[in-house]
PDB file of N, CA and C in Angstrom:
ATOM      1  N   UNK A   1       1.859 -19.271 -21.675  1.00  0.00           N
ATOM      2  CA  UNK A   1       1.921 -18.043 -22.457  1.00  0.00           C
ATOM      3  C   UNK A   1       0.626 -17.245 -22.241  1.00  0.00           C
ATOM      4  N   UNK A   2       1.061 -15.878 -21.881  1.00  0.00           N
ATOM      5  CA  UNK A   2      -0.449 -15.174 -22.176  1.00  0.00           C
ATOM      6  C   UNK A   2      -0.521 -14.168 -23.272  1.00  0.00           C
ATOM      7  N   UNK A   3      -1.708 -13.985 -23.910  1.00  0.00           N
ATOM      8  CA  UNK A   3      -2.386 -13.283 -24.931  1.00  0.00           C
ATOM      9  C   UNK A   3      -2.599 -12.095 -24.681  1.00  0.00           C
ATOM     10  N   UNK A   4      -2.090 -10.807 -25.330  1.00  0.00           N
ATOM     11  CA  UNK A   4      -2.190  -9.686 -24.937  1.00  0.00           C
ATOM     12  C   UNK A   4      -2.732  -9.042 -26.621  1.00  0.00           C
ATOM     13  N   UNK A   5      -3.763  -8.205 -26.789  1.00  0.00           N
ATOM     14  CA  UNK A   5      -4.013  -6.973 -27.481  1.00  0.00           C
ATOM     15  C   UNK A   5      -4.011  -6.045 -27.305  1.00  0.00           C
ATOM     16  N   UNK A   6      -2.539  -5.309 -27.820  1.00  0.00           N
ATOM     17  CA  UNK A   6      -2.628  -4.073 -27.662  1.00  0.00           C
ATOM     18  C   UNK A   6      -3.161  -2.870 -29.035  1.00  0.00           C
ATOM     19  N   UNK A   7      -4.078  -2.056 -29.031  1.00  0.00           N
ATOM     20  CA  UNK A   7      -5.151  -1.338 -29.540  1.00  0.00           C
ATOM     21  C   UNK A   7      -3.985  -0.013 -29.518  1.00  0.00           C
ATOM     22  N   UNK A   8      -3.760   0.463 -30.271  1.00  0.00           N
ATOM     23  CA  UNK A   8      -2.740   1.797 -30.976  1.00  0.00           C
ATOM     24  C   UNK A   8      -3.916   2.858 -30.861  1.00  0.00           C
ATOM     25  N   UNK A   9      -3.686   4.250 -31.018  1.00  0.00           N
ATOM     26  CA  UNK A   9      -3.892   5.210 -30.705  1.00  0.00           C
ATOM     27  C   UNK A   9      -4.532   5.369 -31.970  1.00  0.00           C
ATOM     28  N   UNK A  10      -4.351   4.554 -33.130  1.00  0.00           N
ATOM     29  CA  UNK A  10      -4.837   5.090 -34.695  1.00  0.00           C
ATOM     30  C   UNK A  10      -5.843   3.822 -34.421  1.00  0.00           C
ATOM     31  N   UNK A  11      -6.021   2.845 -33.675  1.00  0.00           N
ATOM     32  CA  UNK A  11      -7.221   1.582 -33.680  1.00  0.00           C
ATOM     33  C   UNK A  11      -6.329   0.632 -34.227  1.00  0.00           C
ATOM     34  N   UNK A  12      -5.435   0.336 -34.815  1.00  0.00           N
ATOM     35  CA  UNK A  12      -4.591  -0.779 -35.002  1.00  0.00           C
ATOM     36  C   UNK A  12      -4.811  -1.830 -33.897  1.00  0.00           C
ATOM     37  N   UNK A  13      -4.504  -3.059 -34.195  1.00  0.00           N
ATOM     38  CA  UNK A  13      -4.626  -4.094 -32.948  1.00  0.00           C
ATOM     39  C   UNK A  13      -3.302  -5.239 -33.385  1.00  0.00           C
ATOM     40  N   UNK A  14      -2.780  -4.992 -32.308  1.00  0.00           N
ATOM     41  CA  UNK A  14      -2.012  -5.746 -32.901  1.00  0.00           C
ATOM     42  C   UNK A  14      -1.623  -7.319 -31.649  1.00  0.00           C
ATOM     43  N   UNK A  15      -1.391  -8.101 -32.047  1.00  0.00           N
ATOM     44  CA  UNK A  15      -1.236  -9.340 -30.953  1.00  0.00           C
ATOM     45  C   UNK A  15       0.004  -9.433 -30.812  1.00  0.00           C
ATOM     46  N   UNK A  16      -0.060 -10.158 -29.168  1.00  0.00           N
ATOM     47  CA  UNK A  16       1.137 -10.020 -28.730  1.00  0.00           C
ATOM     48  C   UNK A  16       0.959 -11.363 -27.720  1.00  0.00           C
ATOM     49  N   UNK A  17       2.461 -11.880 -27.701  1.00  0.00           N
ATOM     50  CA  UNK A  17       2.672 -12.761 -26.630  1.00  0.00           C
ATOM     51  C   UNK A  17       3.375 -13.183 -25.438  1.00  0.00           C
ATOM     52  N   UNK A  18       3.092 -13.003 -24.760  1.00  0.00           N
ATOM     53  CA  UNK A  18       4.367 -13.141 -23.373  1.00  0.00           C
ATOM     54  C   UNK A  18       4.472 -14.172 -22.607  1.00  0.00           C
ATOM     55  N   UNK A  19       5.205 -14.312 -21.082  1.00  0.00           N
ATOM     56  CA  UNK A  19       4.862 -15.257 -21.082  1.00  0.00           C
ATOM     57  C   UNK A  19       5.037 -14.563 -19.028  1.00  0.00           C
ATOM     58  N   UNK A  20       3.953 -15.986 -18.564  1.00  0.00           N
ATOM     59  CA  UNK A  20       3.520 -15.101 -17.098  1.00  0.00           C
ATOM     60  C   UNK A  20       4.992 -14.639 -16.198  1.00  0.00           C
ATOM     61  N   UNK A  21       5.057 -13.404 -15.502  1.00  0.00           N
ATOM     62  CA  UNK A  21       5.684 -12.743 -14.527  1.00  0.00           C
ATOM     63  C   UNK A  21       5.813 -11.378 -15.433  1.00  0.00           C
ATOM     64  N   UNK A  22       5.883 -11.464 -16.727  1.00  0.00           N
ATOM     65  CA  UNK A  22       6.633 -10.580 -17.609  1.00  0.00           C
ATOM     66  C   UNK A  22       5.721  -9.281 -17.472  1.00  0.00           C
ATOM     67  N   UNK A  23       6.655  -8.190 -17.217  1.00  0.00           N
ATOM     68  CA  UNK A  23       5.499  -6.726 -17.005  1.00  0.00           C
ATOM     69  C   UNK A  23       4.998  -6.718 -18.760  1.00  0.00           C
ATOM     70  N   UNK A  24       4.064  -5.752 -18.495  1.00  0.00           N
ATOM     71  CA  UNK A  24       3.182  -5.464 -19.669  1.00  0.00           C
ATOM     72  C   UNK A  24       3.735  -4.116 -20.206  1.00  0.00           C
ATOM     73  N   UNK A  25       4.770  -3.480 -19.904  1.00  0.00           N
ATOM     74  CA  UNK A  25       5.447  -2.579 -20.123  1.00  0.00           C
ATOM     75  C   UNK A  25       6.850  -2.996 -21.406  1.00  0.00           C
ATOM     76  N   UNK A  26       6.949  -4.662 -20.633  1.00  0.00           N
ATOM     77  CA  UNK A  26       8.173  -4.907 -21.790  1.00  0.00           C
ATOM     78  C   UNK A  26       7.459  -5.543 -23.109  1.00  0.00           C
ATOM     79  N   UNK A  27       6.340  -6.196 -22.652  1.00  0.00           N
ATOM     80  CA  UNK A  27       5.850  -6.842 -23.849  1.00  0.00           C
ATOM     81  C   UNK A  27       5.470  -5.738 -24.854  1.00  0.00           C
ATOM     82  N   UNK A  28       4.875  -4.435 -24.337  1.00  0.00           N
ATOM     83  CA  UNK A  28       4.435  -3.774 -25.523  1.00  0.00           C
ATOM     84  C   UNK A  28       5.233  -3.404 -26.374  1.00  0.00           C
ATOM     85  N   UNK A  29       6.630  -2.792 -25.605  1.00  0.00           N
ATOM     86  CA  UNK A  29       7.754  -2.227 -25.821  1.00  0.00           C
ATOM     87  C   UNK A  29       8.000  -3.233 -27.068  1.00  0.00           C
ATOM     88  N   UNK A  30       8.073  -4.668 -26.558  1.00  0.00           N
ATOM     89  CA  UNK A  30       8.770  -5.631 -27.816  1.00  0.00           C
ATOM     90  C   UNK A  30       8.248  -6.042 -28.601  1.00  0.00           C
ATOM     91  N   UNK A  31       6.609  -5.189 -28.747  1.00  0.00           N
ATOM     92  CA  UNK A  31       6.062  -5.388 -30.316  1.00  0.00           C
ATOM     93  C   UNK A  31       5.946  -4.000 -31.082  1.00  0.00           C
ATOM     94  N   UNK A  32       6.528  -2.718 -30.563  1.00  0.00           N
ATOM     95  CA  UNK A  32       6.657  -1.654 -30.898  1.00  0.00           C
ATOM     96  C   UNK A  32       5.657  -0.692 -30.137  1.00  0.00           C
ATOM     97  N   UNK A  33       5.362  -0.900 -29.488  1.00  0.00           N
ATOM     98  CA  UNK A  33       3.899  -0.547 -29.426  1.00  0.00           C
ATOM     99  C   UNK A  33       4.664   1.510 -28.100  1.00  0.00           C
ATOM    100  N   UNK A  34       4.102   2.817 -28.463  1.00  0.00           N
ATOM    101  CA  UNK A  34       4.724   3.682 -28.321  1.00  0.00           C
ATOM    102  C   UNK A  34       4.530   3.888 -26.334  1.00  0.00           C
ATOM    103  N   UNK A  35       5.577   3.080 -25.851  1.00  0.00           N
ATOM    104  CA  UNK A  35       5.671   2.833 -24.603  1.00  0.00           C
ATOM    105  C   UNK A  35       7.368   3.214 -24.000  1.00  0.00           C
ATOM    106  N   UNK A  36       7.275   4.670 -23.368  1.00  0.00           N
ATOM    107  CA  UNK A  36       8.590   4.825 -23.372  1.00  0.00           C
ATOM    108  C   UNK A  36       9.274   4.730 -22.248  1.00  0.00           C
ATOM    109  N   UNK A  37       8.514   4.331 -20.881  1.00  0.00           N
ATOM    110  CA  UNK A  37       8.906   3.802 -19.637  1.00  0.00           C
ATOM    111  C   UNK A  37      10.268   4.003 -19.316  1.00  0.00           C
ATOM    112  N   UNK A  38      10.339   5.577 -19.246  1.00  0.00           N
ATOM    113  CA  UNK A  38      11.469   6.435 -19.149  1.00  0.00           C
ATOM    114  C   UNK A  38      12.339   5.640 -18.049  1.00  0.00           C
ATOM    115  N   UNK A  39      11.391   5.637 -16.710  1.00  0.00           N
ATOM    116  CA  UNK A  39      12.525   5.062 -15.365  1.00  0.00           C
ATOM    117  C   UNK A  39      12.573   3.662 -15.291  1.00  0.00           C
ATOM    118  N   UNK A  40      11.755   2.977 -16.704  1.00  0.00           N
ATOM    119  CA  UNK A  40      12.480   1.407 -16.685  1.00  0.00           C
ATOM    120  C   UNK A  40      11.475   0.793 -15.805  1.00  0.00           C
ATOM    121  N   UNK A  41      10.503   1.231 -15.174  1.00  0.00           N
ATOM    122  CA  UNK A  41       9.389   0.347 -14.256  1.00  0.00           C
ATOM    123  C   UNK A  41       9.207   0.302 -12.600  1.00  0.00           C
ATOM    124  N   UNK A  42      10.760   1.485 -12.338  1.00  0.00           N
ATOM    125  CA  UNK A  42      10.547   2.170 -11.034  1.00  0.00           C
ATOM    126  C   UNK A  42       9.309   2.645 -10.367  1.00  0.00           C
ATOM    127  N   UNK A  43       8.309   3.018 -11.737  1.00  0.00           N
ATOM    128  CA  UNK A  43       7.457   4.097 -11.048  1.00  0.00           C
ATOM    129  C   UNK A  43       7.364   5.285 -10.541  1.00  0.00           C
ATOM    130  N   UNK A  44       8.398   5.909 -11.454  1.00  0.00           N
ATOM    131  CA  UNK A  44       9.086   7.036 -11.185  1.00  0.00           C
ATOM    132  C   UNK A  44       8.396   8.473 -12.550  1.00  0.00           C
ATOM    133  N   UNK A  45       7.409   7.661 -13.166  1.00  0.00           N
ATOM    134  CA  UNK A  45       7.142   8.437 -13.975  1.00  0.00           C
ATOM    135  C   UNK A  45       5.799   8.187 -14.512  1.00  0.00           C
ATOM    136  N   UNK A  46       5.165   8.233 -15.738  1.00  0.00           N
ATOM    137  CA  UNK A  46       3.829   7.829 -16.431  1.00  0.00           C
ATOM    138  C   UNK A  46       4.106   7.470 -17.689  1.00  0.00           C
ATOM    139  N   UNK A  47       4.724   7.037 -18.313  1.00  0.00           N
ATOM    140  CA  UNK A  47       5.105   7.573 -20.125  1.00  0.00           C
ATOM    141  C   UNK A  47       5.168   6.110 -20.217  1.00  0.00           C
ATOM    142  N   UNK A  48       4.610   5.280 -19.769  1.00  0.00           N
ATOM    143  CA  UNK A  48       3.925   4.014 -19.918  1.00  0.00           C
ATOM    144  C   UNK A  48       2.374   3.571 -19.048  1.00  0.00           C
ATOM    145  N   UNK A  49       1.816   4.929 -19.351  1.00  0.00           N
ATOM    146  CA  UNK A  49       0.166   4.552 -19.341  1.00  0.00           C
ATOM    147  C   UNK A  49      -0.721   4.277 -20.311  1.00  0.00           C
ATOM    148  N   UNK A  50      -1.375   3.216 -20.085  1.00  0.00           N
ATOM    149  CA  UNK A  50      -2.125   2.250 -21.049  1.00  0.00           C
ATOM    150  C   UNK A  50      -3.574   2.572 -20.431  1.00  0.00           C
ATOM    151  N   UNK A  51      -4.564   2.026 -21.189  1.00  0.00           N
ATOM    152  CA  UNK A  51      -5.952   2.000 -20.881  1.00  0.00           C
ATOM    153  C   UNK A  51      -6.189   0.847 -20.762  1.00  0.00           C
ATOM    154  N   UNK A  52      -6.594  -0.225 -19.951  1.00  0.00           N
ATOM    155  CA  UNK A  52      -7.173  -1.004 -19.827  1.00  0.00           C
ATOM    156  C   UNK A  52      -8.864  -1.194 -19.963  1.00  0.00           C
ATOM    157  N   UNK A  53      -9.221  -2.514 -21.542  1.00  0.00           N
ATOM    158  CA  UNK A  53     -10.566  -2.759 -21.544  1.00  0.00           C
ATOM    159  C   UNK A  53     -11.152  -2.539 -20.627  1.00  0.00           C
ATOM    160  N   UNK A  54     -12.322  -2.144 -20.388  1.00  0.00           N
ATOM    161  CA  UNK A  54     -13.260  -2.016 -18.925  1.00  0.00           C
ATOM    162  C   UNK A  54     -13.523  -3.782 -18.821  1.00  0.00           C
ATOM    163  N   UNK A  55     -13.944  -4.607 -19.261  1.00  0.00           N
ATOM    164  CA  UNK A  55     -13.846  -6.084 -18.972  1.00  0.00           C
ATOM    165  C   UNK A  55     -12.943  -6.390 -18.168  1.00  0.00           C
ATOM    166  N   UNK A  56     -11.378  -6.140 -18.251  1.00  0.00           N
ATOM    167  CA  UNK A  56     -10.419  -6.271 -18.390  1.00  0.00           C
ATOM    168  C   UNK A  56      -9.956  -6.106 -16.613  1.00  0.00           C
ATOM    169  N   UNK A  57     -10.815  -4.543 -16.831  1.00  0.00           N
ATOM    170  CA  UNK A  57      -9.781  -3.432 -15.466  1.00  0.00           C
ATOM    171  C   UNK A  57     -10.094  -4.156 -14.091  1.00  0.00           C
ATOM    172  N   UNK A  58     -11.295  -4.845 -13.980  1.00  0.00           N
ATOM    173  CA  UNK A  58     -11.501  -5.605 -12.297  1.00  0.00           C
ATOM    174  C   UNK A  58     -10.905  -6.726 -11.908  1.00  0.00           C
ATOM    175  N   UNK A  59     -10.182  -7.093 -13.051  1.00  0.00           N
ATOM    176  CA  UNK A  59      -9.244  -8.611 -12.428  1.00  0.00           C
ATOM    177  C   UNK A  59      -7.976  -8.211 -12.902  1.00  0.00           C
ATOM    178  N   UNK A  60      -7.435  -6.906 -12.815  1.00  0.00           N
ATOM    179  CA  UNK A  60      -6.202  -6.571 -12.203  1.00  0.00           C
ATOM    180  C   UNK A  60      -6.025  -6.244 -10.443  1.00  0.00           C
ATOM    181  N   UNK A  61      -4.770  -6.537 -10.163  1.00  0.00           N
ATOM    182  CA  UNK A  61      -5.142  -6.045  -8.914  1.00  0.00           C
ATOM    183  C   UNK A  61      -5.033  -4.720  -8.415  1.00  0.00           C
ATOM    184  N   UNK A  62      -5.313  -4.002  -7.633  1.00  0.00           N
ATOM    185  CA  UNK A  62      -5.445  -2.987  -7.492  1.00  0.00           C
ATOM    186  C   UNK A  62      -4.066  -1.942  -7.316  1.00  0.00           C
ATOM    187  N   UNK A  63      -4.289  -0.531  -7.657  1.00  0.00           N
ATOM    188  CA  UNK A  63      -3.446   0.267  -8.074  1.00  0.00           C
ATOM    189  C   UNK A  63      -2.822   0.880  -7.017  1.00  0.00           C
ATOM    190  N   UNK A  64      -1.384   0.723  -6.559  1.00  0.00           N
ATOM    191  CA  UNK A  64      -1.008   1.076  -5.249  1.00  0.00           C
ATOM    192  C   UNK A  64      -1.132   2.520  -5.386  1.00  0.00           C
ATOM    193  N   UNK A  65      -1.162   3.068  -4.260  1.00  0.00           N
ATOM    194  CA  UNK A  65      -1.115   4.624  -4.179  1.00  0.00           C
ATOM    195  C   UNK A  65      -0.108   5.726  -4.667  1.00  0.00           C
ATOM    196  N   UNK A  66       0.772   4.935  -4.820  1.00  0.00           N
ATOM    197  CA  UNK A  66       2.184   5.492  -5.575  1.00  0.00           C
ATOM    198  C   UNK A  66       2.398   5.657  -6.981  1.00  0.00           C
ATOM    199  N   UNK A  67       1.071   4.050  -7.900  1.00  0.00           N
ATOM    200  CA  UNK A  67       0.735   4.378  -9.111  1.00  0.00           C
ATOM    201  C   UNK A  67      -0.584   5.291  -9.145  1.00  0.00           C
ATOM    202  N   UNK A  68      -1.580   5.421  -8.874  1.00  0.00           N
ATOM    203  CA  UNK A  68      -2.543   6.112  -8.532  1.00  0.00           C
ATOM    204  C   UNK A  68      -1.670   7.747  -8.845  1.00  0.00           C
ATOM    205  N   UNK A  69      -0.808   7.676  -7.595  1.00  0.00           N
ATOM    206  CA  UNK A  69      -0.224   9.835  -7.675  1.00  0.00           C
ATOM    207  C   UNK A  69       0.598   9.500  -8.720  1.00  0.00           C
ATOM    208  N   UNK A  70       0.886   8.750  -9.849  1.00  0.00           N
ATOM    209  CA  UNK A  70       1.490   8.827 -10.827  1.00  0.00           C
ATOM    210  C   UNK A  70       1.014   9.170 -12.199  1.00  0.00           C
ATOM    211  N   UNK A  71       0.056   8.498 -11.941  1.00  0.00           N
ATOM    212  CA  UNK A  71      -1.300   8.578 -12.800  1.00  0.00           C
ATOM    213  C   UNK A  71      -1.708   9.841 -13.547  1.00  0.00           C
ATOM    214  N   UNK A  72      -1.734  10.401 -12.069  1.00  0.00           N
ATOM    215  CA  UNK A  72      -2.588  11.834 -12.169  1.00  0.00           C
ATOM    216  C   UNK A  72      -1.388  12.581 -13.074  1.00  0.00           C
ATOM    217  N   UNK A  73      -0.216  12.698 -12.887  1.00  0.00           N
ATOM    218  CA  UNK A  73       0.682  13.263 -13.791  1.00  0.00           C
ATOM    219  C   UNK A  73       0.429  12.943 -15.449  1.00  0.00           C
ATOM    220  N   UNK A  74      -0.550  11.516 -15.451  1.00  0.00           N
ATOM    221  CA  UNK A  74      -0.371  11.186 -17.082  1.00  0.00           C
ATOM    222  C   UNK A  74      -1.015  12.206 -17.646  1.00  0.00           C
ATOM    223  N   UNK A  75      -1.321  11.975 -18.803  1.00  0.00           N
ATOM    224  CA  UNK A  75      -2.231  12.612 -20.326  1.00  0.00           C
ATOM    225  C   UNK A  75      -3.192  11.868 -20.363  1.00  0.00           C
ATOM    226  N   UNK A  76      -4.534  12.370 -20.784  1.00  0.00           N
ATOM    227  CA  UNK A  76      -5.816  11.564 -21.136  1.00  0.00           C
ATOM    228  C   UNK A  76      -5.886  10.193 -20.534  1.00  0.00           C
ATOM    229  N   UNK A  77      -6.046  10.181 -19.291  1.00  0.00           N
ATOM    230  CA  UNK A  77      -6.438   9.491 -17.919  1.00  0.00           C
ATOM    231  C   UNK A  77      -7.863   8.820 -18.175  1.00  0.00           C
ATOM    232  N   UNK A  78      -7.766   8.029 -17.884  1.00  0.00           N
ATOM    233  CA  UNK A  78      -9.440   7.484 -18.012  1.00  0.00           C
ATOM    234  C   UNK A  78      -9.885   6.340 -16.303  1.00  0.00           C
ATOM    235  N   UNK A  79     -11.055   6.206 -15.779  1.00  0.00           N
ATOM    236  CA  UNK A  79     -10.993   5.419 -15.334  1.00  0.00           C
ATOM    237  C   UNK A  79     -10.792   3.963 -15.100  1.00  0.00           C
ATOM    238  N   UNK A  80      -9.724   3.531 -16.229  1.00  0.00           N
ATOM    239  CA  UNK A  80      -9.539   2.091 -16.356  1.00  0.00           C
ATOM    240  C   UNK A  80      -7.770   2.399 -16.523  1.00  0.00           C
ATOM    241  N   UNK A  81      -6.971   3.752 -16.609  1.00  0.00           N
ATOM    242  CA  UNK A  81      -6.161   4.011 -16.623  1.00  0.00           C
ATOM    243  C   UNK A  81      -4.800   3.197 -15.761  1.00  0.00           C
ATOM    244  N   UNK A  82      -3.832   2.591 -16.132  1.00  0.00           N
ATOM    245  CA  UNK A  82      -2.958   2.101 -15.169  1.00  0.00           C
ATOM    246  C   UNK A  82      -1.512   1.960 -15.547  1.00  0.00           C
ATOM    247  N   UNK A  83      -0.566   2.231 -15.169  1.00  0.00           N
ATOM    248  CA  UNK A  83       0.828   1.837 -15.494  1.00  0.00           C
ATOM    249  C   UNK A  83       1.454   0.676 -16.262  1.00  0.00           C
ATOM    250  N   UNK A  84       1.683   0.263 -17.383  1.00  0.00           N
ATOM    251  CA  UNK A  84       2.053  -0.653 -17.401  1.00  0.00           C
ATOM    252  C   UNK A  84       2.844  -1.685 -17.106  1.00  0.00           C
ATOM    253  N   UNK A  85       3.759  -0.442 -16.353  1.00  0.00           N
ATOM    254  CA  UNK A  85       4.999  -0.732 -15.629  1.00  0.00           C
ATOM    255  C   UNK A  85       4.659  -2.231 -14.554  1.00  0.00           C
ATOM    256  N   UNK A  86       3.306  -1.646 -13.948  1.00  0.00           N
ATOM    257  CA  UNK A  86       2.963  -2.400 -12.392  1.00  0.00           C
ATOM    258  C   UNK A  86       2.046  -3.482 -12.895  1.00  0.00           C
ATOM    259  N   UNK A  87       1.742  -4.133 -13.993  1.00  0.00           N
ATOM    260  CA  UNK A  87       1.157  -5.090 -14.545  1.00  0.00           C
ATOM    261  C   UNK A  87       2.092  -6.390 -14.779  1.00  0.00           C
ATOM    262  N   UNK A  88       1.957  -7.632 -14.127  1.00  0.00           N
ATOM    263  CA  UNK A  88       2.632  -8.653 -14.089  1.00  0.00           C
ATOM    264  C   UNK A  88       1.423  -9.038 -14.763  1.00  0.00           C
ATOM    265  N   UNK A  89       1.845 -10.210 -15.977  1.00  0.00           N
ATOM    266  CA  UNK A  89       1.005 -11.317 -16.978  1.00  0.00           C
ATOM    267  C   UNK A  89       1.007 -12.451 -15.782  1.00  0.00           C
ATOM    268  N   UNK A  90      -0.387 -12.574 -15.984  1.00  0.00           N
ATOM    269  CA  UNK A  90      -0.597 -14.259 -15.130  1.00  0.00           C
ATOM    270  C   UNK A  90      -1.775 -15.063 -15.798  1.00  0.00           C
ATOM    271  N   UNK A  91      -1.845 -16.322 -15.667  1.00  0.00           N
ATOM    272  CA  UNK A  91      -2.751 -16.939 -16.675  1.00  0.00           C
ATOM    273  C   UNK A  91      -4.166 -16.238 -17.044  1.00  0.00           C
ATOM    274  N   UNK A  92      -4.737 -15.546 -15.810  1.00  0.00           N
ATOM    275  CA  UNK A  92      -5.877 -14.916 -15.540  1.00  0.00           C
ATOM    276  C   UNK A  92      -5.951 -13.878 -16.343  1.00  0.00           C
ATOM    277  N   UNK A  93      -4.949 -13.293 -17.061  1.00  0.00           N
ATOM    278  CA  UNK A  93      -4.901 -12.194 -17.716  1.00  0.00           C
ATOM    279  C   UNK A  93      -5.212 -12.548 -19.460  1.00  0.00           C
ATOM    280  N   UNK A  94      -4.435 -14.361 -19.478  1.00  0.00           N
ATOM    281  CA  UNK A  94      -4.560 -14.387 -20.840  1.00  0.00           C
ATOM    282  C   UNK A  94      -5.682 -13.753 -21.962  1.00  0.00           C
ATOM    283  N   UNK A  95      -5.959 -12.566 -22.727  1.00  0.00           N
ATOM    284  CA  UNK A  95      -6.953 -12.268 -23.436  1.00  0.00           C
ATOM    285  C   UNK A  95      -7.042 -10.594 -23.262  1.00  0.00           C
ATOM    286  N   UNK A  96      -5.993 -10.226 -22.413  1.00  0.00           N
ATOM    287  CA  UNK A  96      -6.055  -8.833 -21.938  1.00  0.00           C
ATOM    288  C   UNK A  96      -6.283  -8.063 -23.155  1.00  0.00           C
ATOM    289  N   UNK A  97      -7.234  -6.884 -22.920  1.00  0.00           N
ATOM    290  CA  UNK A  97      -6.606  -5.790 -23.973  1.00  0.00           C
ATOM    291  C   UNK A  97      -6.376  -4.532 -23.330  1.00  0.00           C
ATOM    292  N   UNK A  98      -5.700  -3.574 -23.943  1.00  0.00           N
ATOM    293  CA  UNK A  98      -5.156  -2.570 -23.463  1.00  0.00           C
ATOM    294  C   UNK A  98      -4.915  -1.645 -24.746  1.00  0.00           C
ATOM    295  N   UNK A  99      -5.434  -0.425 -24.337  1.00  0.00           N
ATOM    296  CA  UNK A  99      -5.256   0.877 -25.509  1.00  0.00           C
ATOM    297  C   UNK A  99      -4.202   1.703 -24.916  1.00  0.00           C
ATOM    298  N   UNK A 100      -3.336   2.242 -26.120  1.00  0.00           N
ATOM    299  CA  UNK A 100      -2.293   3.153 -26.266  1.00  0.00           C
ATOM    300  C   UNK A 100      -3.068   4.183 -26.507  1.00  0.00           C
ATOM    301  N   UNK A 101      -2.924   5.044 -25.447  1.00  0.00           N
ATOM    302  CA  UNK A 101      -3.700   6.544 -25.656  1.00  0.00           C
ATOM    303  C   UNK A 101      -2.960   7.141 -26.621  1.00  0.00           C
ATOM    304  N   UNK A 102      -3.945   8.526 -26.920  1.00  0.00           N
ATOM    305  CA  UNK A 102      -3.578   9.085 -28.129  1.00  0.00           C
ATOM    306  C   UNK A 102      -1.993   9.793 -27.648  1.00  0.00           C
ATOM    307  N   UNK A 103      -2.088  10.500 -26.342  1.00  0.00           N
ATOM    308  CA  UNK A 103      -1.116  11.270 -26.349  1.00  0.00           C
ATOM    309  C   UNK A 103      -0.074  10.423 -25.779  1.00  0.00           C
ATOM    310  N   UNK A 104       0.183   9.482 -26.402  1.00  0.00           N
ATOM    311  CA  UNK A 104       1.282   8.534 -25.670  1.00  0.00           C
ATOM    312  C   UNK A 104       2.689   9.069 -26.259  1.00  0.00           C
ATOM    313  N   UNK A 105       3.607   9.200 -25.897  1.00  0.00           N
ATOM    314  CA  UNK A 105       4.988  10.248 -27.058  1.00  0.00           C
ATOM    315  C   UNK A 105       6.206   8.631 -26.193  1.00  0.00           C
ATOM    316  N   UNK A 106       6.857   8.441 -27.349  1.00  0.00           N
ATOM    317  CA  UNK A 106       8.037   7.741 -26.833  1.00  0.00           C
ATOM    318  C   UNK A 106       9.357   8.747 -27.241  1.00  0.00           C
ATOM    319  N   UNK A 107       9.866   9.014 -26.321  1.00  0.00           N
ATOM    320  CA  UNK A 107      11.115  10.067 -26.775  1.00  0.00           C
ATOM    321  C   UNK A 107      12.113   9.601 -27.498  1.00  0.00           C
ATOM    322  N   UNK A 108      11.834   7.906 -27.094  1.00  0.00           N
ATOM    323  CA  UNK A 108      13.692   7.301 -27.385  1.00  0.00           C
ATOM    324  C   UNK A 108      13.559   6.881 -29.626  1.00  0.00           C
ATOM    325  N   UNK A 109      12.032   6.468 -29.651  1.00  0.00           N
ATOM    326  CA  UNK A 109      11.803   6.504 -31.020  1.00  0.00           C
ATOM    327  C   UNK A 109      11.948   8.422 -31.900  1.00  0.00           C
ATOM    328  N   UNK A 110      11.640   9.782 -30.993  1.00  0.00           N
ATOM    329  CA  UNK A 110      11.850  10.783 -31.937  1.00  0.00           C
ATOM    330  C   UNK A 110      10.307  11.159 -32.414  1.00  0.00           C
TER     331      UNK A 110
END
């Protein structure tokens, strides 16, 4: 199982658990957390960009170029910025944290 904190846009923290292969897109999704991953994890969009802790951001692996020009489409981008879509949980991750930017909008919640 790995350990995920995800950090809300109001500072809430809330814990979460998954378990390794599982994207970080469904886990947030299945603790509520406002992640609306319109194309499902295609990569076809941004509306599941997260901030990754700066601790955090160098033992992911790196951001293909396809998330990178996706990126740039998000809202309040930061340099630790990444898809959640393209995040697989692996033991190495257990302890992750990750912030829900402010302008995160889920359409399917309203």
């Amino acid at each position: 199982m790995v350990k995920v904190t995800f950090v809300t846009a109001q500072g809430t923290k809330v814990e979460a658990t998954g378990h390794e292969g599982q994207r970080l897109l469904e886990l947030g999704q299945g603790v509520g957390m406002a992640l609306e991953g319109t194309c499902e994890g295609q990569m076809a969009c941004s509306t599941c960009h997260v901030v990754i802790a700066p601790g955090w951001f160098d033992r992911l692996p790196e951001a293909s170029e396809d998330e990178e020009d996706m990126l740039d489409l998000a809202t309040a981008v930061t340099r630790t910025s990444r898809l959640s879509c393209q995040i697989r949980l692996t033991a190495e991750l257990d302890g992750l944290e990750v912030r829900i930017p402010d302008e995160s909008r889920d359409m399917q919640r309203g």
